[in-house]
Protein backbone atom coordinates (compact mmCIF):
# COMPACT_ATOMS: atom_id res chain seq x y z
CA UNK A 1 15.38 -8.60 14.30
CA UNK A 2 12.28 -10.11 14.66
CA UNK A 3 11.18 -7.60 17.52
CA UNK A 4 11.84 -4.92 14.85
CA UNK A 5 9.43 -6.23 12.13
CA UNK A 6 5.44 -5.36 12.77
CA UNK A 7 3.42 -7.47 10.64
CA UNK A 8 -0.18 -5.41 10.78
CA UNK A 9 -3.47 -7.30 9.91
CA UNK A 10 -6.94 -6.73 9.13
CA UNK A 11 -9.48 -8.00 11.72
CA UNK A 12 -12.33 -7.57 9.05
CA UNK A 13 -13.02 -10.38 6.40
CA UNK A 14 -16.07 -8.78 4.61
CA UNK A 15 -16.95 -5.19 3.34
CA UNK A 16 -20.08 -3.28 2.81
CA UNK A 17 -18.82 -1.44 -0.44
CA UNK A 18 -15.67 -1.40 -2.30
CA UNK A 19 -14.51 1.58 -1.07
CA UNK A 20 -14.46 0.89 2.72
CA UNK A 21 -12.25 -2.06 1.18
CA UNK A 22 -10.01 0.17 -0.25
CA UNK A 23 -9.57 2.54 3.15
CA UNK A 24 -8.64 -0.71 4.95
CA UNK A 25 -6.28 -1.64 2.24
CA UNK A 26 -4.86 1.66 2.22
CA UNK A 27 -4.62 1.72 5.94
CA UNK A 28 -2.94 -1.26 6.07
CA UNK A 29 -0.68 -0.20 3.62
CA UNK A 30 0.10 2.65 5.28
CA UNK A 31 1.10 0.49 8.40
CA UNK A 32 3.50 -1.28 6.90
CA UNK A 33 5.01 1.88 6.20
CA UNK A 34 5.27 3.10 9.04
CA UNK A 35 6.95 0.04 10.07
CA UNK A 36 9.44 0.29 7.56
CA UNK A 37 10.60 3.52 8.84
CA UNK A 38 10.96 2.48 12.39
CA UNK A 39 13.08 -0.37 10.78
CA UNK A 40 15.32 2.24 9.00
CA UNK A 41 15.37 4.14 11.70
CA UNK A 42 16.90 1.85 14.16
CA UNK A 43 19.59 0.73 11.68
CA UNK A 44 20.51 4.14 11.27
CA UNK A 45 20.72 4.57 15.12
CA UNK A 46 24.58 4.78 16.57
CA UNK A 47 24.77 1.38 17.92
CA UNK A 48 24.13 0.10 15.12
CA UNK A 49 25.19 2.05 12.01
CA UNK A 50 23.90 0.09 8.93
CA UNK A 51 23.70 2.38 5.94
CA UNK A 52 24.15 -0.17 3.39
CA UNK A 53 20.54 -1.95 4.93
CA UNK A 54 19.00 1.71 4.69
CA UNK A 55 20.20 1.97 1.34
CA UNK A 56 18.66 -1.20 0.47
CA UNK A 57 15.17 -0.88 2.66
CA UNK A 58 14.73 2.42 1.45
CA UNK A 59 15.49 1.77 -2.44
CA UNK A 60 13.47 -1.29 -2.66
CA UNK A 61 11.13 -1.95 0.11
CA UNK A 62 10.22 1.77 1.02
CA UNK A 63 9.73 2.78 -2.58
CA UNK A 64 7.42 -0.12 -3.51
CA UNK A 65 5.15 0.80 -0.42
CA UNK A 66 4.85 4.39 -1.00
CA UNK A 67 4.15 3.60 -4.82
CA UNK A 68 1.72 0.71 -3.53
CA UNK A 69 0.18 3.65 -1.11
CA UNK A 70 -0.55 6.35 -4.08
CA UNK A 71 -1.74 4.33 -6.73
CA UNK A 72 -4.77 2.99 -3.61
CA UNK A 73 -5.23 6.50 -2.49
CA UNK A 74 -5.91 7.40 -6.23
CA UNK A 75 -7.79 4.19 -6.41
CA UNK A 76 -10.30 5.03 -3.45
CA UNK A 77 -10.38 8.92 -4.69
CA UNK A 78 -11.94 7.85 -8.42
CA UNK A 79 -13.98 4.66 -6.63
CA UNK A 80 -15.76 7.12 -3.99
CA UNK A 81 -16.12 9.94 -6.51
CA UNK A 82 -18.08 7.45 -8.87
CA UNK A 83 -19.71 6.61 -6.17
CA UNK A 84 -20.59 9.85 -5.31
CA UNK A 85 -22.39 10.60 -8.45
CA UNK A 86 -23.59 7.35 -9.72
CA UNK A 87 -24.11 5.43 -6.62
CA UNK A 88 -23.84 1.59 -6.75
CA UNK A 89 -23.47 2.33 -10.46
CA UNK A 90 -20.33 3.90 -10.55
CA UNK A 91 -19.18 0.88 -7.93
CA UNK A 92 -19.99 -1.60 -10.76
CA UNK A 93 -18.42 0.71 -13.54
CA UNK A 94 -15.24 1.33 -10.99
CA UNK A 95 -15.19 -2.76 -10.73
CA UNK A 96 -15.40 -3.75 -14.23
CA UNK A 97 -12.51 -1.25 -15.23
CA UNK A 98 -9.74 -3.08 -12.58
C-alpha cells in the first residue's frame, strides 16, 4: 500500500507575494489529487476489485480535495485580481480579510 500513496512536497519555504503562495498551495493540492485517483484507480483494477475503498476514497477523501482545490483557485483568482488593480494594496486588503 505504501508504494501506492505519493506524499508531494514543497521544496520552497519562503514566497515573494501571497499569490505565488497560493499557486504552490494550489499545485500541491492538486497533486494530491492526482494521487488519489491513481489510488482509486488501482483498487478498481481486476486483481483487486475494492469498490467499497472507492466508495469510501472517493466520498470522503476525493471530495474534500476537490472542495480544498476550488475554494484556493477562487482564493488566488480574487488575491491576483486585487493585486492587479491595487498592487501591494490589494495584497494587504486580500490578507486582512482571511
Amino acid at each position: 500500500v505504501s508504494d501506492l500513496i505519493n506524499v508531494p512536497t514543497v521544496a520552497k519555504q519562503e514566497w515573494t507575494d501571497g499569490a505565488s503562495a497560493l499557486s504552490d498551495a494550489l499545485d500541491l493540492e492538486i497533486k494530491v489529487t492526482k494521487s488519489i485517483r491513481k489510488l482509486i484507480q488501482t483498487c478498481e483494477s481486476k486483481p483487486y476489485n475494492h469498490y467499497h475503498l472507492v466508495d469510501y476514497l472517493t466520498g470522503v477523501y476525493l471530495e474534500e480535495q476537490l472542495h480544498g482545490q476550488r475554494e484556493l483557485a477562487g482564493k488566488l483568482t480574487t488575491l491576483k485580481k486585487m493585486m492587479d488593480s491595487n498592487g501591494e494594496l490589494g495584497e494587504f486588503l486580500f490578507d486582512k480579510t482571511l
